[in-house]
PDB file of N, CA and C in Angstrom:
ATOM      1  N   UNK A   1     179.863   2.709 233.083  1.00  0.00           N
ATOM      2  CA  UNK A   1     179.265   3.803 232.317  1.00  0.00           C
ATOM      3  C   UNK A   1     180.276   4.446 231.377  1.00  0.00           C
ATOM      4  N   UNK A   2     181.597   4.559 231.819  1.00  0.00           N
ATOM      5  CA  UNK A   2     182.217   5.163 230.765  1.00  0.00           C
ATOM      6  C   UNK A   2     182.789   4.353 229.971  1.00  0.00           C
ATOM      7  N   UNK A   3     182.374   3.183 229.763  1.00  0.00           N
ATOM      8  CA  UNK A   3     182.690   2.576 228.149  1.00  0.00           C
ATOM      9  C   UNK A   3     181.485   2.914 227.351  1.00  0.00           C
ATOM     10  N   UNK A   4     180.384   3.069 227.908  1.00  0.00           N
ATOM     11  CA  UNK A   4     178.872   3.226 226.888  1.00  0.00           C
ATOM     12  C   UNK A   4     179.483   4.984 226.207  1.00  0.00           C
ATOM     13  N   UNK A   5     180.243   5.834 227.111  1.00  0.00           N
ATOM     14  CA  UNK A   5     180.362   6.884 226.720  1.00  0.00           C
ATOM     15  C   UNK A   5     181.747   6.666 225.527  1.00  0.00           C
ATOM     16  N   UNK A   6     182.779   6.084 225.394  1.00  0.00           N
ATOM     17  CA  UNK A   6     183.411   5.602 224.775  1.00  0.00           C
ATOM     18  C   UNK A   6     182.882   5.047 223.539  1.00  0.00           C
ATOM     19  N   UNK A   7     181.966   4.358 223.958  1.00  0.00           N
ATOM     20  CA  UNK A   7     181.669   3.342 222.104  1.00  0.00           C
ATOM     21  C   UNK A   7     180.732   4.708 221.439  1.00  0.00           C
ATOM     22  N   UNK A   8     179.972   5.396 222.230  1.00  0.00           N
ATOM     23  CA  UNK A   8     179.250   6.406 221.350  1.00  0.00           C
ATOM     24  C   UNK A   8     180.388   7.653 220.995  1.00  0.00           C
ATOM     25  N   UNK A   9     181.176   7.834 221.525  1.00  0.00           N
ATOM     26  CA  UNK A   9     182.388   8.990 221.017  1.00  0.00           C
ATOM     27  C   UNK A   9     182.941   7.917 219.494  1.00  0.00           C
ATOM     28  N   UNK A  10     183.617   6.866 220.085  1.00  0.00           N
ATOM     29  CA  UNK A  10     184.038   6.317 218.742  1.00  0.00           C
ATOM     30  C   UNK A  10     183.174   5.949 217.610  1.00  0.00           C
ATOM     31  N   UNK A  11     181.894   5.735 217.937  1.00  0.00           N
ATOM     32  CA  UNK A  11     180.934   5.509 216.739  1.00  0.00           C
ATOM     33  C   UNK A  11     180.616   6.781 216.210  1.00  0.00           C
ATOM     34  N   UNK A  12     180.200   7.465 216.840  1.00  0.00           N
ATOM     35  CA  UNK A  12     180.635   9.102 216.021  1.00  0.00           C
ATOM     36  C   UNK A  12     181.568   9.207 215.086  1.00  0.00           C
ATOM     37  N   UNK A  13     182.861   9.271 215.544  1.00  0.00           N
ATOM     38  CA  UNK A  13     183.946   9.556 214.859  1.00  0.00           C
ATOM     39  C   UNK A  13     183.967   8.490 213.592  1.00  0.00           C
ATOM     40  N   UNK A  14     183.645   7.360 213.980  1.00  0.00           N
ATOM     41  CA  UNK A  14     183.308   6.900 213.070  1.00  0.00           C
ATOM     42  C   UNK A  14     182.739   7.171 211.543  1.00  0.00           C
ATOM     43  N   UNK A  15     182.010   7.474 211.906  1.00  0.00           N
ATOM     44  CA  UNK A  15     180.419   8.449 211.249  1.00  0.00           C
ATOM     45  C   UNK A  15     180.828   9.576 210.085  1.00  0.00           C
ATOM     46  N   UNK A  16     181.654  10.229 211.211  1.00  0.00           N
ATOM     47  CA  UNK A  16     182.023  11.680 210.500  1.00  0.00           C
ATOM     48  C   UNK A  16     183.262  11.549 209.551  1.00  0.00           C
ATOM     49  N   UNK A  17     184.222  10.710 209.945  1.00  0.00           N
ATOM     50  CA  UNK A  17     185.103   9.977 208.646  1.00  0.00           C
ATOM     51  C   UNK A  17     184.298   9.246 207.511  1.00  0.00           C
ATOM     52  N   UNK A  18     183.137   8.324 207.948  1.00  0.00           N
ATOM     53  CA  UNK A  18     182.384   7.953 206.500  1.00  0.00           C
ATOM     54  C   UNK A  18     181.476   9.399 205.633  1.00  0.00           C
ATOM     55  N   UNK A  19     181.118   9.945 206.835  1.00  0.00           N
ATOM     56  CA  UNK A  19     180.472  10.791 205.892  1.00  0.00           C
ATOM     57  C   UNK A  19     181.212  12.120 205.138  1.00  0.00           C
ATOM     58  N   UNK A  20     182.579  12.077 205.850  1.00  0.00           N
ATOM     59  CA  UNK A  20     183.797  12.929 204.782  1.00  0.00           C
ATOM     60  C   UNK A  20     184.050  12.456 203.681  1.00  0.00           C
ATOM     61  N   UNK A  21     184.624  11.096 204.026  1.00  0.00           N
ATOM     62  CA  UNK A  21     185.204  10.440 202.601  1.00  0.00           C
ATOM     63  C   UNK A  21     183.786  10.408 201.589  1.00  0.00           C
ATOM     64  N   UNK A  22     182.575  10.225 202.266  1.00  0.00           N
ATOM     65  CA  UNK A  22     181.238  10.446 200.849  1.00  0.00           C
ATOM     66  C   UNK A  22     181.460  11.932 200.572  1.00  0.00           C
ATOM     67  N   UNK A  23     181.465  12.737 200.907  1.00  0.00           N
ATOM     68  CA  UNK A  23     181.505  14.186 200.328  1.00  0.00           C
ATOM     69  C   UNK A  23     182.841  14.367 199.797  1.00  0.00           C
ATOM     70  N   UNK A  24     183.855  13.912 199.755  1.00  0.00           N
ATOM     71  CA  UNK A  24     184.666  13.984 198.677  1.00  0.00           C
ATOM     72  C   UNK A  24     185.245  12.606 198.047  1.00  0.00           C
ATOM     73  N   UNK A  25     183.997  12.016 198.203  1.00  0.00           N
ATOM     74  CA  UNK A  25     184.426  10.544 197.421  1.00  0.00           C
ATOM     75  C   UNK A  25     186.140   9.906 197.411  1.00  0.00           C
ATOM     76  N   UNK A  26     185.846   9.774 198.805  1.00  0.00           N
ATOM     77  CA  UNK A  26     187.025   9.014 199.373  1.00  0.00           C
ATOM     78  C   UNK A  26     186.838   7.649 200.052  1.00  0.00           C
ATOM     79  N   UNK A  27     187.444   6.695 199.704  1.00  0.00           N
ATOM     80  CA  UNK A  27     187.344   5.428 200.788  1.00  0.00           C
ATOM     81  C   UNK A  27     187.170   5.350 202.299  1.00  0.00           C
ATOM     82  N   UNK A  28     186.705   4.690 203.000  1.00  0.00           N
ATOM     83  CA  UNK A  28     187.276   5.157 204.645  1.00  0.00           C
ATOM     84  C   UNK A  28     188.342   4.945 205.138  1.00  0.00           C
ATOM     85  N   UNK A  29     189.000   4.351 204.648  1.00  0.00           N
ATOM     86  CA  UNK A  29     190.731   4.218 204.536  1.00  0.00           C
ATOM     87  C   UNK A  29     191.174   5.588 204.128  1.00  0.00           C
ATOM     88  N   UNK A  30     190.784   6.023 203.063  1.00  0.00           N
ATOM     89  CA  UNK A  30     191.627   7.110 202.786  1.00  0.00           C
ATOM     90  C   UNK A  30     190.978   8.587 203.224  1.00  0.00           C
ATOM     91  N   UNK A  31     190.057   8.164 204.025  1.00  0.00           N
ATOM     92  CA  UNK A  31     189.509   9.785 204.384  1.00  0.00           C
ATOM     93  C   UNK A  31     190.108   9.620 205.715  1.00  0.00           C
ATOM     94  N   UNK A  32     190.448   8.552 206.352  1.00  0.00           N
ATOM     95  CA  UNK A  32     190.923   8.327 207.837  1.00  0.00           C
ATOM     96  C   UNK A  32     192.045   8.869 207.762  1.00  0.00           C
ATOM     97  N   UNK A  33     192.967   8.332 206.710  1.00  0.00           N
ATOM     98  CA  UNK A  33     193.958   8.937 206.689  1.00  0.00           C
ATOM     99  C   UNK A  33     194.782  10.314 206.216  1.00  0.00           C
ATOM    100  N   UNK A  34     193.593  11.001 205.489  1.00  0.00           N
ATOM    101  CA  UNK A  34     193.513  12.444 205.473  1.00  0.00           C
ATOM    102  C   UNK A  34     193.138  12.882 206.521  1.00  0.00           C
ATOM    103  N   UNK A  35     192.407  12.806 207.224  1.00  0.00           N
ATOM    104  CA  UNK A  35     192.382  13.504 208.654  1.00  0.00           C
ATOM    105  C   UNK A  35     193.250  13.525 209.542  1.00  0.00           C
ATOM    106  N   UNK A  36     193.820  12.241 209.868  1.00  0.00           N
ATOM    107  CA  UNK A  36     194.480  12.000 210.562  1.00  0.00           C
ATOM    108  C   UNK A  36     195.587  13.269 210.545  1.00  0.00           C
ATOM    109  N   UNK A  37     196.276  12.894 208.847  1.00  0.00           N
ATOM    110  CA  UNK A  37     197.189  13.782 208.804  1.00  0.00           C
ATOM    111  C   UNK A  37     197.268  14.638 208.957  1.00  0.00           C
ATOM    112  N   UNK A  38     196.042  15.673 208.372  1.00  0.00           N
ATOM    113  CA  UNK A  38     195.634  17.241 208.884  1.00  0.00           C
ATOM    114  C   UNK A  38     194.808  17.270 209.678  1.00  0.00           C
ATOM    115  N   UNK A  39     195.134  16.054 211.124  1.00  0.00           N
ATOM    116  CA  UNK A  39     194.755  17.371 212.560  1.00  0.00           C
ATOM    117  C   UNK A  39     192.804  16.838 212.764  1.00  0.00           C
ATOM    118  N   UNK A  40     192.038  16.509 211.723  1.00  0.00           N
ATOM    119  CA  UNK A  40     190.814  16.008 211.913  1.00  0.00           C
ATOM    120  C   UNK A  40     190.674  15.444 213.396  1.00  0.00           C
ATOM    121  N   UNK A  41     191.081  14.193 213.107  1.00  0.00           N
ATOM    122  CA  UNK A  41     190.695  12.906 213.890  1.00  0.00           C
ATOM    123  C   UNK A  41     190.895  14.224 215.200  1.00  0.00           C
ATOM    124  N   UNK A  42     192.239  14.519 215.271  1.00  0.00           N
ATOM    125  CA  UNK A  42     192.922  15.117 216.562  1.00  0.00           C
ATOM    126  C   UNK A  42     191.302  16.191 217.453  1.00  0.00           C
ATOM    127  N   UNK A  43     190.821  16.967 216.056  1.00  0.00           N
ATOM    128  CA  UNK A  43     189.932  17.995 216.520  1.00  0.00           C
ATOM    129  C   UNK A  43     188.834  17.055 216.883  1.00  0.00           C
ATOM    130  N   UNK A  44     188.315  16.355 216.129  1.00  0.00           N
ATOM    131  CA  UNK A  44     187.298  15.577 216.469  1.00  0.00           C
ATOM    132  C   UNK A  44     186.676  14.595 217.743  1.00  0.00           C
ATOM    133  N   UNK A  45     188.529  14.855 218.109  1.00  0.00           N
ATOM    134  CA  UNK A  45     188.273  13.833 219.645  1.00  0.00           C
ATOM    135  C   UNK A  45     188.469  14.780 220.689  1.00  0.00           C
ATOM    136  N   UNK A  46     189.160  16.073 220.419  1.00  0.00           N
ATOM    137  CA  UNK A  46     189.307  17.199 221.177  1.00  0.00           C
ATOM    138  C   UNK A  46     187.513  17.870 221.281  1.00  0.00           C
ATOM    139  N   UNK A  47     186.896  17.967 220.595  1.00  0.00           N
ATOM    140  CA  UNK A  47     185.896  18.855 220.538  1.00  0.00           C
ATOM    141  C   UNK A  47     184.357  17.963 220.321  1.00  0.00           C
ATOM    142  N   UNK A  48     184.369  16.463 220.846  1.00  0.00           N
ATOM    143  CA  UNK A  48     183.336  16.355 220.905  1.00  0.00           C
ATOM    144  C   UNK A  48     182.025  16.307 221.264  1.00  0.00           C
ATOM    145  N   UNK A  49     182.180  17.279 222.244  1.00  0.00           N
ATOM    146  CA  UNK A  49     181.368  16.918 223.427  1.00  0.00           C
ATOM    147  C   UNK A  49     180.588  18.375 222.411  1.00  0.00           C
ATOM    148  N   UNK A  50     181.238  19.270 221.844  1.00  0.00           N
ATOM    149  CA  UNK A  50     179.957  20.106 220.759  1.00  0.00           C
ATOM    150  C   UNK A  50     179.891  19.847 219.880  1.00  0.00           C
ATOM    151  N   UNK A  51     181.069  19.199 219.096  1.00  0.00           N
ATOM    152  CA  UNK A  51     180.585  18.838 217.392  1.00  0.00           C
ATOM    153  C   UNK A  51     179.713  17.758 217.212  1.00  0.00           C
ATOM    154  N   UNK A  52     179.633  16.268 218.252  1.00  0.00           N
ATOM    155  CA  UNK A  52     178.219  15.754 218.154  1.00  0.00           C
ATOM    156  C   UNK A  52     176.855  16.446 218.131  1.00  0.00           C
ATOM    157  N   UNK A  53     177.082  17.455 219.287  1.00  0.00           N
ATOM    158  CA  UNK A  53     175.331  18.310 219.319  1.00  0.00           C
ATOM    159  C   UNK A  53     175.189  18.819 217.583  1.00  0.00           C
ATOM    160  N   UNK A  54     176.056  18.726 216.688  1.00  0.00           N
ATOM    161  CA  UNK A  54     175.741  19.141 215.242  1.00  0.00           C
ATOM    162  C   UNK A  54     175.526  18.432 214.246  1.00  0.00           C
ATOM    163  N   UNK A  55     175.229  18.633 213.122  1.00  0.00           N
ATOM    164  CA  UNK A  55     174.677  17.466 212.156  1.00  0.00           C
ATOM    165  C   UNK A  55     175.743  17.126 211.524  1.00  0.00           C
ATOM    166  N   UNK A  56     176.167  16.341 210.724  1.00  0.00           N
ATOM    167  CA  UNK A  56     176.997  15.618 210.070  1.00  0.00           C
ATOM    168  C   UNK A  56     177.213  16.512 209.122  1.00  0.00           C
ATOM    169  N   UNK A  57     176.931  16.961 208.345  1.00  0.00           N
ATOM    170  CA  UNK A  57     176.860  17.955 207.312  1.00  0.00           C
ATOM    171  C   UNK A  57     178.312  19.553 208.093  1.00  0.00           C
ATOM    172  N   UNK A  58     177.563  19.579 209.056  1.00  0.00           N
ATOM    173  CA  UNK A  58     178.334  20.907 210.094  1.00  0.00           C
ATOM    174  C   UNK A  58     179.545  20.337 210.313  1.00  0.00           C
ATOM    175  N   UNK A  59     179.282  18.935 210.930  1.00  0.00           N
ATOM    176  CA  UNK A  59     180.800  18.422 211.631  1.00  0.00           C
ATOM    177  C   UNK A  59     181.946  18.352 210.337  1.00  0.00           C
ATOM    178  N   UNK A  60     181.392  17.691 209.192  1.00  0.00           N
ATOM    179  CA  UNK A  60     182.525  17.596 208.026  1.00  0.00           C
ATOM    180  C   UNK A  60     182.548  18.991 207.268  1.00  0.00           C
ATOM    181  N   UNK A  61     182.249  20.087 207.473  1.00  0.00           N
ATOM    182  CA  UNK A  61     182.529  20.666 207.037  1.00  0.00           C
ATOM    183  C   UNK A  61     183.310  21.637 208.288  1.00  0.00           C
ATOM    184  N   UNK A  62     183.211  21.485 209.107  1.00  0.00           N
ATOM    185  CA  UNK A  62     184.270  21.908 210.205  1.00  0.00           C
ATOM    186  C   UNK A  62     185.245  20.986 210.062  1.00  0.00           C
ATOM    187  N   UNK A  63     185.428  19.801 209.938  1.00  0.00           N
ATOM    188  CA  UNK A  63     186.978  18.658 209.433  1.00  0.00           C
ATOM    189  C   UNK A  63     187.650  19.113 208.347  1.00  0.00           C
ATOM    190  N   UNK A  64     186.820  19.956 207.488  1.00  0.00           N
ATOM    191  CA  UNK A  64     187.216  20.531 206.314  1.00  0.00           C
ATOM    192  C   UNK A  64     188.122  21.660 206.645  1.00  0.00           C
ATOM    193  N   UNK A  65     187.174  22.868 206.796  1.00  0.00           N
ATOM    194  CA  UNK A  65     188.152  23.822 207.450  1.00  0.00           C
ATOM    195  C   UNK A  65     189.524  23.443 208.404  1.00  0.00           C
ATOM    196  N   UNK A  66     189.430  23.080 209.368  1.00  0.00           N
ATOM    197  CA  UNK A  66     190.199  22.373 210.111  1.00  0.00           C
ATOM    198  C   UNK A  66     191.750  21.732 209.609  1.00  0.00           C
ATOM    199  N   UNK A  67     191.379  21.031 208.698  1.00  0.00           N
ATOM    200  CA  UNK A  67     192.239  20.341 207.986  1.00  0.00           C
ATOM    201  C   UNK A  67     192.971  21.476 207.063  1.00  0.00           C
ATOM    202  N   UNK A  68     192.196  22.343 206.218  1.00  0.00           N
ATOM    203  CA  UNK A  68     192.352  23.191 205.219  1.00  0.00           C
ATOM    204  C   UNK A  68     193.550  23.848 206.155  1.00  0.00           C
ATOM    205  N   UNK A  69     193.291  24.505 207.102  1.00  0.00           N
ATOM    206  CA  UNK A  69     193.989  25.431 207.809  1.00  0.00           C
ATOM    207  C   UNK A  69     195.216  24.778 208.265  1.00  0.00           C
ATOM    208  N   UNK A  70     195.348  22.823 208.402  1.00  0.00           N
ATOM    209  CA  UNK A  70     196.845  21.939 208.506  1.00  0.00           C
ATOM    210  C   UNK A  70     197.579  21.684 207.419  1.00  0.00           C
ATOM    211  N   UNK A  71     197.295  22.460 205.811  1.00  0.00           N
ATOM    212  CA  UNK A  71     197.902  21.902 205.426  1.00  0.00           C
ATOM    213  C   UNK A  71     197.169  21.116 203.871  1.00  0.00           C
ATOM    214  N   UNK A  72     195.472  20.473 204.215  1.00  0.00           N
ATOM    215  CA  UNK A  72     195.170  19.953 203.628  1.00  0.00           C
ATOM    216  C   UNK A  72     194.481  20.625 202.466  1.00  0.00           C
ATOM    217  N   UNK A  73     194.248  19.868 201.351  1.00  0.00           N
ATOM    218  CA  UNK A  73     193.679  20.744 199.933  1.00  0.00           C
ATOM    219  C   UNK A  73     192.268  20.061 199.552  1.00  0.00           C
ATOM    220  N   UNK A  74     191.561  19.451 200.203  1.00  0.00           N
ATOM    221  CA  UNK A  74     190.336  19.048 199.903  1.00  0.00           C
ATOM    222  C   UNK A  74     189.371  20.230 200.238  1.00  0.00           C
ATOM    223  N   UNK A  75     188.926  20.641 199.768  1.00  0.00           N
ATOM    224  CA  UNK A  75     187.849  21.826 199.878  1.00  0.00           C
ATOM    225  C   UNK A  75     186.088  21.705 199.369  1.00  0.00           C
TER     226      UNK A  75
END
């Protein structure tokens, strides 16, 4: 059971890196690696057990803030 819980955490995260890099028209290479750097990925695997219960729209714009507050300038 806890790999089924595993592939749905990582397919999420998944998710929420493609649907960052579309809202600021970034590759998934390069939105991975903007997060990464400012702390995203980190929050995203720290806090998912509530940022899934939210829509995609909520979650990247919480990666936003998040990031904003490490450092990062995508707004």
């Amino acid at each position: 059971w806890m790999i089924m819980g595993n592939d749905n955490k990582i397919t999420y995260i998944i998710y929420c890196i493609d649907k960052f890099g579309m809202k600021f028209n970034l590759s998934s290479k390069q939105a991975y690696s903007y997060l990464k750097r400012y702390k995203g990925i980190d929050f995203i695997q720290d806090n998912y057990e509530a940022e899934h219960q939210l829509s995609f729209d909520d979650a990247v714009a919480d990666l936003t803030t998040i990031c904003k507050r490490n450092g990062g300038g995508l707004s």
